[in-house]
PDB file of N, CA and C in Angstrom:
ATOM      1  N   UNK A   1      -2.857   5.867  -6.597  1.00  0.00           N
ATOM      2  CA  UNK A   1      -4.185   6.430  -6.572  1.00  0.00           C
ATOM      3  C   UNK A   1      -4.594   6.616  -5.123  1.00  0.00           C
ATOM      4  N   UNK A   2      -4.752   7.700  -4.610  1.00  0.00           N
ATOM      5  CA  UNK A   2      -5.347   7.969  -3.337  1.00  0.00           C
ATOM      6  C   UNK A   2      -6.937   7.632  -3.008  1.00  0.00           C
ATOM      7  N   UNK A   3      -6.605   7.296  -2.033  1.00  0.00           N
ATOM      8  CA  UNK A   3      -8.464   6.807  -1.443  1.00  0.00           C
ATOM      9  C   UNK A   3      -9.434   7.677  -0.901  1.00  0.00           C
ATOM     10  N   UNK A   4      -8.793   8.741  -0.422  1.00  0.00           N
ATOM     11  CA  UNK A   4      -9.471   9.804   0.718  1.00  0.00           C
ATOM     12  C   UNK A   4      -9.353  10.795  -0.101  1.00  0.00           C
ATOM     13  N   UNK A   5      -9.507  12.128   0.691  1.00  0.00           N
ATOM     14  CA  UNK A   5      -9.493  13.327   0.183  1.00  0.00           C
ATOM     15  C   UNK A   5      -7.955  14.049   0.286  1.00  0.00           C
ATOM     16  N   UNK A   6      -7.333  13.350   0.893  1.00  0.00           N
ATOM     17  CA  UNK A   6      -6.097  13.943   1.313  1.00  0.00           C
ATOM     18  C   UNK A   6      -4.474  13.465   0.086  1.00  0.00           C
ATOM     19  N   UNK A   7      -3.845  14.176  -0.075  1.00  0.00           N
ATOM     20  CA  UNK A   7      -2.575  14.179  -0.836  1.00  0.00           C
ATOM     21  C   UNK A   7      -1.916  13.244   0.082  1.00  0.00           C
ATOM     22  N   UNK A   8      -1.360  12.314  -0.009  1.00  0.00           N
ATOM     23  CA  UNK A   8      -0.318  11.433   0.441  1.00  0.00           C
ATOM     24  C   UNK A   8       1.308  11.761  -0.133  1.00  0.00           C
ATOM     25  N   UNK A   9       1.360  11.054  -1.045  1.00  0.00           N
ATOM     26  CA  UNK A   9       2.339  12.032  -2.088  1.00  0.00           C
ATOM     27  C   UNK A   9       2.245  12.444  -3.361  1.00  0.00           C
ATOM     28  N   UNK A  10       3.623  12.874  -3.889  1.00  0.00           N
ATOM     29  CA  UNK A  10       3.542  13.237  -5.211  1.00  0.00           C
ATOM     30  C   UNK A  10       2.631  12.560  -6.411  1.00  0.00           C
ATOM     31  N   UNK A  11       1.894  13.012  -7.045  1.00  0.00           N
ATOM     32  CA  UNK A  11       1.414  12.015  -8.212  1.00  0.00           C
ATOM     33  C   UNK A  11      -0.162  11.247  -7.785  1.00  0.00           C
ATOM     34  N   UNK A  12      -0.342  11.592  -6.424  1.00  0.00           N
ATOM     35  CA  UNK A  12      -1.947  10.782  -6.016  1.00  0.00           C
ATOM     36  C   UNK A  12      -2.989  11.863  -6.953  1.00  0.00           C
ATOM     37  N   UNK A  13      -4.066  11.086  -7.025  1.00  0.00           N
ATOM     38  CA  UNK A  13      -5.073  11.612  -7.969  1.00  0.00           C
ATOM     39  C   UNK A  13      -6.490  10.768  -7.112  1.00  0.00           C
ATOM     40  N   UNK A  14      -7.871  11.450  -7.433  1.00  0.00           N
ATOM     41  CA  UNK A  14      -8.684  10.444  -7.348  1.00  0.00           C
ATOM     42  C   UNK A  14      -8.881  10.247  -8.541  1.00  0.00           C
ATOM     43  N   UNK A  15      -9.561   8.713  -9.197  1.00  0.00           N
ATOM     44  CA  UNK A  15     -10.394   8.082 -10.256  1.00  0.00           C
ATOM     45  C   UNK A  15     -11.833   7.925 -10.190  1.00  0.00           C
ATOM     46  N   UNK A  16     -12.630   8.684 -10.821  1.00  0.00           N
ATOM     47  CA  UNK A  16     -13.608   8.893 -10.299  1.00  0.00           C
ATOM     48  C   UNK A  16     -14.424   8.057 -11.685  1.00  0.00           C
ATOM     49  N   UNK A  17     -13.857   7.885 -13.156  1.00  0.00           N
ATOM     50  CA  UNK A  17     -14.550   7.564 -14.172  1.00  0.00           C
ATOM     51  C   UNK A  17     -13.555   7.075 -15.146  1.00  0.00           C
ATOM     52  N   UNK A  18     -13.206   5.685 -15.234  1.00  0.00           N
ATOM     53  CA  UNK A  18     -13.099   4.839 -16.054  1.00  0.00           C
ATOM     54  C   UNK A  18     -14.128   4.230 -16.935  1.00  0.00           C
ATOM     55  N   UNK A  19     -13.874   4.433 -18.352  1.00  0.00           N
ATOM     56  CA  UNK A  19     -15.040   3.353 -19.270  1.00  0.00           C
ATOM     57  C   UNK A  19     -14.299   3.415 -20.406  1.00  0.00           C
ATOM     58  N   UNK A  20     -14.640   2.327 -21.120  1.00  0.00           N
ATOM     59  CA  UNK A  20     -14.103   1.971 -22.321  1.00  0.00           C
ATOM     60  C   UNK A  20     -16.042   1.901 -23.256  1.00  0.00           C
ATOM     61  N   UNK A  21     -16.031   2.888 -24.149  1.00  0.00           N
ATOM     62  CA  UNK A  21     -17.189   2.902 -24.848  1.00  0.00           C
ATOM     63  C   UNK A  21     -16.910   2.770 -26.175  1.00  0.00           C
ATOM     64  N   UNK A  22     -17.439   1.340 -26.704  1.00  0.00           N
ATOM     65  CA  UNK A  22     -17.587   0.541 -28.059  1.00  0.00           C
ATOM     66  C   UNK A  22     -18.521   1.143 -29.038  1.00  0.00           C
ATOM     67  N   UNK A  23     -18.161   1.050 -30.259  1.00  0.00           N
ATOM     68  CA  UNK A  23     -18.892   1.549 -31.176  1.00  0.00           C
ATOM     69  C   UNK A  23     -20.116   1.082 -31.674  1.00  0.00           C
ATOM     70  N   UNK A  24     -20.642   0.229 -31.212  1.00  0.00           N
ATOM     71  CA  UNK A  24     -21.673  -0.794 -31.094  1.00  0.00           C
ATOM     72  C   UNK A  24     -22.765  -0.315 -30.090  1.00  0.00           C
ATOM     73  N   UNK A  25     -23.865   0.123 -30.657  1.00  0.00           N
ATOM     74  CA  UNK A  25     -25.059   0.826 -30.032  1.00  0.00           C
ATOM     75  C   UNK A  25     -25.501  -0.306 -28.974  1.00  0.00           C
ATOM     76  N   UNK A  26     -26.195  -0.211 -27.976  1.00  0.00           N
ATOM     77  CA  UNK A  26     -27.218  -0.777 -27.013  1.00  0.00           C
ATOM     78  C   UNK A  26     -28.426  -0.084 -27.429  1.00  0.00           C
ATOM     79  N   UNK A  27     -29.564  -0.896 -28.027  1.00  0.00           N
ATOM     80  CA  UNK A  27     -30.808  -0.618 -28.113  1.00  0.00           C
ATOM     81  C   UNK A  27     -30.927   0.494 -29.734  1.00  0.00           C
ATOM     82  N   UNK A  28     -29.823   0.370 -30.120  1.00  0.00           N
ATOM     83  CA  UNK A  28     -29.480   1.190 -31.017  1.00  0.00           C
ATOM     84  C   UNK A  28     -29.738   2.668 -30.818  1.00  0.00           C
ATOM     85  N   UNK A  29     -29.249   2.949 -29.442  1.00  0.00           N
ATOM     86  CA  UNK A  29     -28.991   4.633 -28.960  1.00  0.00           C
ATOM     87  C   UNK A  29     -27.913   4.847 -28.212  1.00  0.00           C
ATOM     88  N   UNK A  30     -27.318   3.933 -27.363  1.00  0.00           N
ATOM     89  CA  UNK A  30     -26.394   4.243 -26.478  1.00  0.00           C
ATOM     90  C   UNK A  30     -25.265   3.600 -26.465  1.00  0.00           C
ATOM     91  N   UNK A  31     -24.006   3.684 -26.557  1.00  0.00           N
ATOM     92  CA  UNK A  31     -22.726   3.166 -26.971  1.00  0.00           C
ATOM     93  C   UNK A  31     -22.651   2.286 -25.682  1.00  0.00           C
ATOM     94  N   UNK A  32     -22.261   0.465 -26.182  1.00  0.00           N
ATOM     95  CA  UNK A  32     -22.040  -0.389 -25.413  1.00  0.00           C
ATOM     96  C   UNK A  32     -21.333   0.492 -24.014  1.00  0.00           C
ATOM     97  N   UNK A  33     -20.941   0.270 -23.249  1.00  0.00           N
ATOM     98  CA  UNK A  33     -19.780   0.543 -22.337  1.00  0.00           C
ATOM     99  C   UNK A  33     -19.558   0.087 -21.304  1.00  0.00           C
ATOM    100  N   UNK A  34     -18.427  -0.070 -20.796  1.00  0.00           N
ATOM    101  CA  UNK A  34     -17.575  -1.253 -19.637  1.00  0.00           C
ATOM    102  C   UNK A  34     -16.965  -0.314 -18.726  1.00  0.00           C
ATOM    103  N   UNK A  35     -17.673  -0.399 -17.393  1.00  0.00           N
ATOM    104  CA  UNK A  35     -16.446   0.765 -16.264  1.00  0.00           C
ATOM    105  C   UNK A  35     -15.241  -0.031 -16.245  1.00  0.00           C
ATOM    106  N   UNK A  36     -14.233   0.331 -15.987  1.00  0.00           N
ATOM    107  CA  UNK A  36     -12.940  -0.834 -15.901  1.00  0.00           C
ATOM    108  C   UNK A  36     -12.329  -0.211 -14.626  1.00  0.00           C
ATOM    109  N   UNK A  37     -13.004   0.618 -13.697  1.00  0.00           N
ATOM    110  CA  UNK A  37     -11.939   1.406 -12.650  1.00  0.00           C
ATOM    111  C   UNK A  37     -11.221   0.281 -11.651  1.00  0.00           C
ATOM    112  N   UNK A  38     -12.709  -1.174 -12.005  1.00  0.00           N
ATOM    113  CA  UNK A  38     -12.136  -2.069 -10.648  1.00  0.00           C
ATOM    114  C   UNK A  38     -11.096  -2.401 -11.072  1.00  0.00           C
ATOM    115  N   UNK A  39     -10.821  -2.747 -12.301  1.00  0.00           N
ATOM    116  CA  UNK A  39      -9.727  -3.713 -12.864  1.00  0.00           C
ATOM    117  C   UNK A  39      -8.096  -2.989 -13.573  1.00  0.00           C
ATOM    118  N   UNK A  40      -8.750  -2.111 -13.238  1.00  0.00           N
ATOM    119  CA  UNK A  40      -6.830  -0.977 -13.893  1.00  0.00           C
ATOM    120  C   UNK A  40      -5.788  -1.560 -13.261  1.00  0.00           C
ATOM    121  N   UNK A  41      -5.015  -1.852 -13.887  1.00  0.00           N
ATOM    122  CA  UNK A  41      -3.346  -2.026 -12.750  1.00  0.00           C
ATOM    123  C   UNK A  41      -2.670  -0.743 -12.617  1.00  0.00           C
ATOM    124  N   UNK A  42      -2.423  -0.162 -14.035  1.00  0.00           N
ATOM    125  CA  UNK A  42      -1.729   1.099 -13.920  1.00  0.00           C
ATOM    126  C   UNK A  42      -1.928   2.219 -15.102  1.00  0.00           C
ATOM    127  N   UNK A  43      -1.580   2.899 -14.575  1.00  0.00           N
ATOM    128  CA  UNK A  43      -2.150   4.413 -15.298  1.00  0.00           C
ATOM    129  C   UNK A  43      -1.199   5.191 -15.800  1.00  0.00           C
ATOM    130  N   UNK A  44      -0.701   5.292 -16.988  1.00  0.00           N
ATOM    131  CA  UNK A  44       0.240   6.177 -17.442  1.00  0.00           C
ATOM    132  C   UNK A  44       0.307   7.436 -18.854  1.00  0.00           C
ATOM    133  N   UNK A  45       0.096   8.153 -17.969  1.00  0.00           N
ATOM    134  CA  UNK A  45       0.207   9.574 -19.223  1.00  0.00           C
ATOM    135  C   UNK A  45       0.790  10.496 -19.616  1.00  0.00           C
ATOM    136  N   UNK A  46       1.044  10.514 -20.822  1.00  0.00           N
ATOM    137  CA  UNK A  46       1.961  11.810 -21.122  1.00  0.00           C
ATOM    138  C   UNK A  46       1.967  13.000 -21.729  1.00  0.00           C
ATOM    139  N   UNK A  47       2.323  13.718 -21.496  1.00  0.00           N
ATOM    140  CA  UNK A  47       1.610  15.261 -22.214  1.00  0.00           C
ATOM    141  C   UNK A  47       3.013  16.011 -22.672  1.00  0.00           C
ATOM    142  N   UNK A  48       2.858  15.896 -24.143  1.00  0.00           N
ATOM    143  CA  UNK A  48       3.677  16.861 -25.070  1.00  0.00           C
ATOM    144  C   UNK A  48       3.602  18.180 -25.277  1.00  0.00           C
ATOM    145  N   UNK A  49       3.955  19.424 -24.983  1.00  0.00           N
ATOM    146  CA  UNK A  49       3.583  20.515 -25.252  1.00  0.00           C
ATOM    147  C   UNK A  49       3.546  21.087 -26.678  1.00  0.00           C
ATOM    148  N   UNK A  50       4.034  20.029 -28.013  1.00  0.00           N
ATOM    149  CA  UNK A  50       3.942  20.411 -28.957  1.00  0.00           C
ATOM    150  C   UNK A  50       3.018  19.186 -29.960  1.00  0.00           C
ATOM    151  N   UNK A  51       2.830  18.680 -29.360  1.00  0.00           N
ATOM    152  CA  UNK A  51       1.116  17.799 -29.715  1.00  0.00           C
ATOM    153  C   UNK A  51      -0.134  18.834 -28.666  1.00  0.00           C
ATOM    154  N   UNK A  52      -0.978  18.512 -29.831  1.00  0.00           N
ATOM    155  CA  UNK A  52      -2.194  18.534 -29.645  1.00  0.00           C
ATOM    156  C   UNK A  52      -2.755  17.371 -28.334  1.00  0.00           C
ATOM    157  N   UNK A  53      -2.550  16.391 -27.995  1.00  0.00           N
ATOM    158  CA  UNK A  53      -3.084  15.666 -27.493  1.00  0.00           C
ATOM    159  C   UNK A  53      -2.341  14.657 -26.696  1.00  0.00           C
ATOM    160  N   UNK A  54      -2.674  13.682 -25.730  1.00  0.00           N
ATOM    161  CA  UNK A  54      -1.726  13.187 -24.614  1.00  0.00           C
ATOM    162  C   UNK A  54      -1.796  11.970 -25.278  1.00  0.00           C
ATOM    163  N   UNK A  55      -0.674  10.913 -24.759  1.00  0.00           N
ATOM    164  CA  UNK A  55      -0.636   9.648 -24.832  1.00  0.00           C
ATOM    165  C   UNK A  55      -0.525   8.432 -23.590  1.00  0.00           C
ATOM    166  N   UNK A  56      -0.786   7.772 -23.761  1.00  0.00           N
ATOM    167  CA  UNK A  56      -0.777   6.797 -22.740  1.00  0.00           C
ATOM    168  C   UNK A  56      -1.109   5.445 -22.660  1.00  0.00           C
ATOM    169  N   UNK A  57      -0.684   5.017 -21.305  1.00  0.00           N
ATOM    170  CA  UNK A  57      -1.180   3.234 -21.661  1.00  0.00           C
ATOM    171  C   UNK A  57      -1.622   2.949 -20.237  1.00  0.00           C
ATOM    172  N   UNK A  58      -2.827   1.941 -20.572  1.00  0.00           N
ATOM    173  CA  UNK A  58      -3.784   1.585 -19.410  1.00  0.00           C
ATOM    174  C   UNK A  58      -3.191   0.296 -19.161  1.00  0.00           C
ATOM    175  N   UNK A  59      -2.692  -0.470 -18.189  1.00  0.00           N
ATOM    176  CA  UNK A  59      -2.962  -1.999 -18.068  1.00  0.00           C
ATOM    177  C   UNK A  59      -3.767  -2.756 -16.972  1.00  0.00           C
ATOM    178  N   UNK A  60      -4.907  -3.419 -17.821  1.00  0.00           N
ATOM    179  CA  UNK A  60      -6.228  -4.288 -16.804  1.00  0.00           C
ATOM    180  C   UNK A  60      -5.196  -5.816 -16.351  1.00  0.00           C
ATOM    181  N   UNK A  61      -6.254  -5.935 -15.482  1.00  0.00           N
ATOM    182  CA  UNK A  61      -6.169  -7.154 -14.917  1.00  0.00           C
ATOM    183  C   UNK A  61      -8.215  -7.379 -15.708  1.00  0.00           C
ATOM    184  N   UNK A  62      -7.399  -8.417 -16.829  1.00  0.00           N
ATOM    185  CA  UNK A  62      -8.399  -8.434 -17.464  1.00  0.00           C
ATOM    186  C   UNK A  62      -9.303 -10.233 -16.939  1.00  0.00           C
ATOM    187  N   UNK A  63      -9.613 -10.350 -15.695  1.00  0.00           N
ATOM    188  CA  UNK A  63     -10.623 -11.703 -15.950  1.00  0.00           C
ATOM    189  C   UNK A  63     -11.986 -11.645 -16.682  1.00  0.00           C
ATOM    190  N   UNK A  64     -12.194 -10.415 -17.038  1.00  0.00           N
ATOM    191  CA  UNK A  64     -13.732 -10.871 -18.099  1.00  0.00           C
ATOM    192  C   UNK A  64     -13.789 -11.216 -19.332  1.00  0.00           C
ATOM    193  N   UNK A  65     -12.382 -11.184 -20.109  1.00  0.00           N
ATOM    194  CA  UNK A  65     -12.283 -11.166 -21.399  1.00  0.00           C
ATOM    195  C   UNK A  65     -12.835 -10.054 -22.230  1.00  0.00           C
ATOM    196  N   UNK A  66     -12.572  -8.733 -21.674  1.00  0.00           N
ATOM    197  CA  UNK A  66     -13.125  -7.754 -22.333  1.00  0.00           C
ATOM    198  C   UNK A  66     -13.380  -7.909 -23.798  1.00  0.00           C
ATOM    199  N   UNK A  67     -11.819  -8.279 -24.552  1.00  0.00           N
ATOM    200  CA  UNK A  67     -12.229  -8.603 -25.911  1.00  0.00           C
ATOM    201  C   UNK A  67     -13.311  -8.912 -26.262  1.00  0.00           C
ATOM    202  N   UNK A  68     -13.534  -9.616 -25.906  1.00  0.00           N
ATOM    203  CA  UNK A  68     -14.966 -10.941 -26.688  1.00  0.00           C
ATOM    204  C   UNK A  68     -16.340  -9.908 -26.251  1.00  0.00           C
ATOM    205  N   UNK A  69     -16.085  -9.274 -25.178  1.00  0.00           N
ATOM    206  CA  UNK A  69     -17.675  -8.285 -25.087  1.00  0.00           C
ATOM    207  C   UNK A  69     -17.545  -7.682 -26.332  1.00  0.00           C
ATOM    208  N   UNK A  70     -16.347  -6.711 -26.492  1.00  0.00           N
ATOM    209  CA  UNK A  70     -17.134  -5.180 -27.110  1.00  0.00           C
ATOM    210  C   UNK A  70     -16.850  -5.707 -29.014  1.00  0.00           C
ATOM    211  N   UNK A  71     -16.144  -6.469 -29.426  1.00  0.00           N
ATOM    212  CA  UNK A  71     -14.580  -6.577 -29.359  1.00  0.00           C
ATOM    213  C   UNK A  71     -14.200  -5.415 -29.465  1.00  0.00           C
ATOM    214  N   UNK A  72     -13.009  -5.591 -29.036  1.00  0.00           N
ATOM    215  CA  UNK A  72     -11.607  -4.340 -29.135  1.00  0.00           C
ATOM    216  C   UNK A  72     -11.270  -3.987 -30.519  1.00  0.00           C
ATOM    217  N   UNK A  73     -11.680  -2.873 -31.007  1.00  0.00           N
ATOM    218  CA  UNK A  73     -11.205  -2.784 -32.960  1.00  0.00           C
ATOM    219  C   UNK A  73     -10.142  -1.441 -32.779  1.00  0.00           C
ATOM    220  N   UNK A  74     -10.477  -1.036 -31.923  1.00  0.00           N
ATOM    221  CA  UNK A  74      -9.850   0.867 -32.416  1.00  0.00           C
ATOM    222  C   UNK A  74     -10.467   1.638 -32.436  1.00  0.00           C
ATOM    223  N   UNK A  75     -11.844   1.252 -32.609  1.00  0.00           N
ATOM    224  CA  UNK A  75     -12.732   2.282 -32.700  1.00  0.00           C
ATOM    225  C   UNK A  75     -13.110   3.200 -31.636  1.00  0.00           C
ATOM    226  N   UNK A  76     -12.898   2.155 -30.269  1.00  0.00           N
ATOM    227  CA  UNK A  76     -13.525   2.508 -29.045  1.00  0.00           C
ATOM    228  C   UNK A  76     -13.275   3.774 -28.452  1.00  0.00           C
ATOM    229  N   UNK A  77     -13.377   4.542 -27.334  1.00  0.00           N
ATOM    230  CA  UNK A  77     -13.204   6.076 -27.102  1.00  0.00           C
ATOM    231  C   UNK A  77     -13.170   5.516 -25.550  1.00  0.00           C
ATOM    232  N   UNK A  78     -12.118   5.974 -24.473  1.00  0.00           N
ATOM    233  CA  UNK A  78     -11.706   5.974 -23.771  1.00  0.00           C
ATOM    234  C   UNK A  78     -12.344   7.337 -22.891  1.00  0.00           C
ATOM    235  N   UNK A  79     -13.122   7.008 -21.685  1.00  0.00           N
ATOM    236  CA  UNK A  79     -13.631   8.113 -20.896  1.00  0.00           C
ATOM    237  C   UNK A  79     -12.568   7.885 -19.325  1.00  0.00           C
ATOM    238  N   UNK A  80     -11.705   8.767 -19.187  1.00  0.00           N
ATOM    239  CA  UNK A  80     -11.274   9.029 -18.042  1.00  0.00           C
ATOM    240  C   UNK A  80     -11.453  10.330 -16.870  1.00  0.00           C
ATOM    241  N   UNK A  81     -11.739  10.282 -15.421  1.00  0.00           N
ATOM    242  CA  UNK A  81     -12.445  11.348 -14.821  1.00  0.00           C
ATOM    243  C   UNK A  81     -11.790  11.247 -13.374  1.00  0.00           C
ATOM    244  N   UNK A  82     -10.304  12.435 -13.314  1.00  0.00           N
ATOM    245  CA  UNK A  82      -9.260  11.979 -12.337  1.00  0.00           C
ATOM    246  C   UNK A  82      -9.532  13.616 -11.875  1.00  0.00           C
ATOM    247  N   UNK A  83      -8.894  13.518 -10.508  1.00  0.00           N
ATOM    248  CA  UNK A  83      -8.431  15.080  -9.820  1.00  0.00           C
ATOM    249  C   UNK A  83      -7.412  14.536  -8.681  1.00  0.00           C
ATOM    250  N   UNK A  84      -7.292  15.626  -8.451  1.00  0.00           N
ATOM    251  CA  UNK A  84      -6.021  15.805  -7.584  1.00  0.00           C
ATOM    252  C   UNK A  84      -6.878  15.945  -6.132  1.00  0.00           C
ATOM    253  N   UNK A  85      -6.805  14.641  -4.979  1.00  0.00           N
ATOM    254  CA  UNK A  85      -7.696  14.655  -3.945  1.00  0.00           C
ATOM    255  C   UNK A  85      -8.042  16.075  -3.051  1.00  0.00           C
ATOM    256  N   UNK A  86      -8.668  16.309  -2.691  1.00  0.00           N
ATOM    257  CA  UNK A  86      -9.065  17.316  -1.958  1.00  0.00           C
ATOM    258  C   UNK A  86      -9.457  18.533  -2.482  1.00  0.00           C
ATOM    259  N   UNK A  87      -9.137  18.905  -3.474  1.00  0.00           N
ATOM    260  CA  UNK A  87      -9.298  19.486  -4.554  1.00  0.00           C
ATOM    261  C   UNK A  87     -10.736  19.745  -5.470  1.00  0.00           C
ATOM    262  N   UNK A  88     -11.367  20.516  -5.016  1.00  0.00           N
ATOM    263  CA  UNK A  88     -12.668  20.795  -5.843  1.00  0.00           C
ATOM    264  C   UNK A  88     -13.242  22.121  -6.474  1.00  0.00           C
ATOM    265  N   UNK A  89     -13.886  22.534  -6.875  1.00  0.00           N
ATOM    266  CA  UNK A  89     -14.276  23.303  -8.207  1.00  0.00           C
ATOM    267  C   UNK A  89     -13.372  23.873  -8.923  1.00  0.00           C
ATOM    268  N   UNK A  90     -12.489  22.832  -9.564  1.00  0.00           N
ATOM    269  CA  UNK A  90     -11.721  23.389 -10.618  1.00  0.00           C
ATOM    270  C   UNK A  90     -12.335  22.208 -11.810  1.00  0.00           C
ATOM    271  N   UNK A  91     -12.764  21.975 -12.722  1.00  0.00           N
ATOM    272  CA  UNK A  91     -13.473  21.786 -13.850  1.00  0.00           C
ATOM    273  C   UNK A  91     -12.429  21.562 -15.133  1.00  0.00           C
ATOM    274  N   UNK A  92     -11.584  21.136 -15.895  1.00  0.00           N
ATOM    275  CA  UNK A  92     -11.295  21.909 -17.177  1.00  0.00           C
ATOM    276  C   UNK A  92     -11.561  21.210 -18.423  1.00  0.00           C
ATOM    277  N   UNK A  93     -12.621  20.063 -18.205  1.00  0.00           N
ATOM    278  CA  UNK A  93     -12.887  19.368 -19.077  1.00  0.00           C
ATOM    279  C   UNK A  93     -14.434  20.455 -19.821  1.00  0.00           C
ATOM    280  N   UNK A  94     -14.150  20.031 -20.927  1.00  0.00           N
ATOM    281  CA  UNK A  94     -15.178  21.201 -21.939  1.00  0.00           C
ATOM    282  C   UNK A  94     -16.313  20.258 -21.075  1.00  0.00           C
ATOM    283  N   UNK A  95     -18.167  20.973 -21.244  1.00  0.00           N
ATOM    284  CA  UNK A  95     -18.920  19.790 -21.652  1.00  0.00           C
ATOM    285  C   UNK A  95     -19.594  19.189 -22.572  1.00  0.00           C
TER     286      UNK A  95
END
């Protein structure tokens, strides 16, 4: 993961939006949610050209016990918000 604006090498990105959002309302309007950007170890994704959709696996350095906040069921929806450093007005997320 790059820090600056600049490409170092192959594969740098910035992380601009990590959250893990639970199905469990706050105030009964707004979906619990946990930034996790401090705590990621590693980031891995893959993109099939004959799926619909990517796969991947996150691993935390978990000291808060995330479990026990949200708990973890399946339900939860994963918000990620990466670019390629230096790199700006290209967009391709719907809104």
């Amino acid at each position: 993961m790059a820090n600056d604006n600049r490409i170092i090498r192959p594969g740098d990105y910035s992380l601009t939006k990590a959250e893990i959002l639970s199905y469990r309302l706050v105030d009964g309007e707004k979906p619990f949610t946990i930034d996790i950007r401090g705590i990621i170890a590693t980031i891995s994704l893959t993109e099939n050209i004959e799926n619909p959709f990517m796969e991947g696996v996150i691993q935390l350095y978990d000291a808060n016990d995330i479990r026990t906040l949200l708990p973890i069921t399946g339900l939860e929806r994963l918000h990620l918000r990466f670019n390629t450093p230096g790199v700006s007005g290209v967009n391709a997320v719907a809104p």
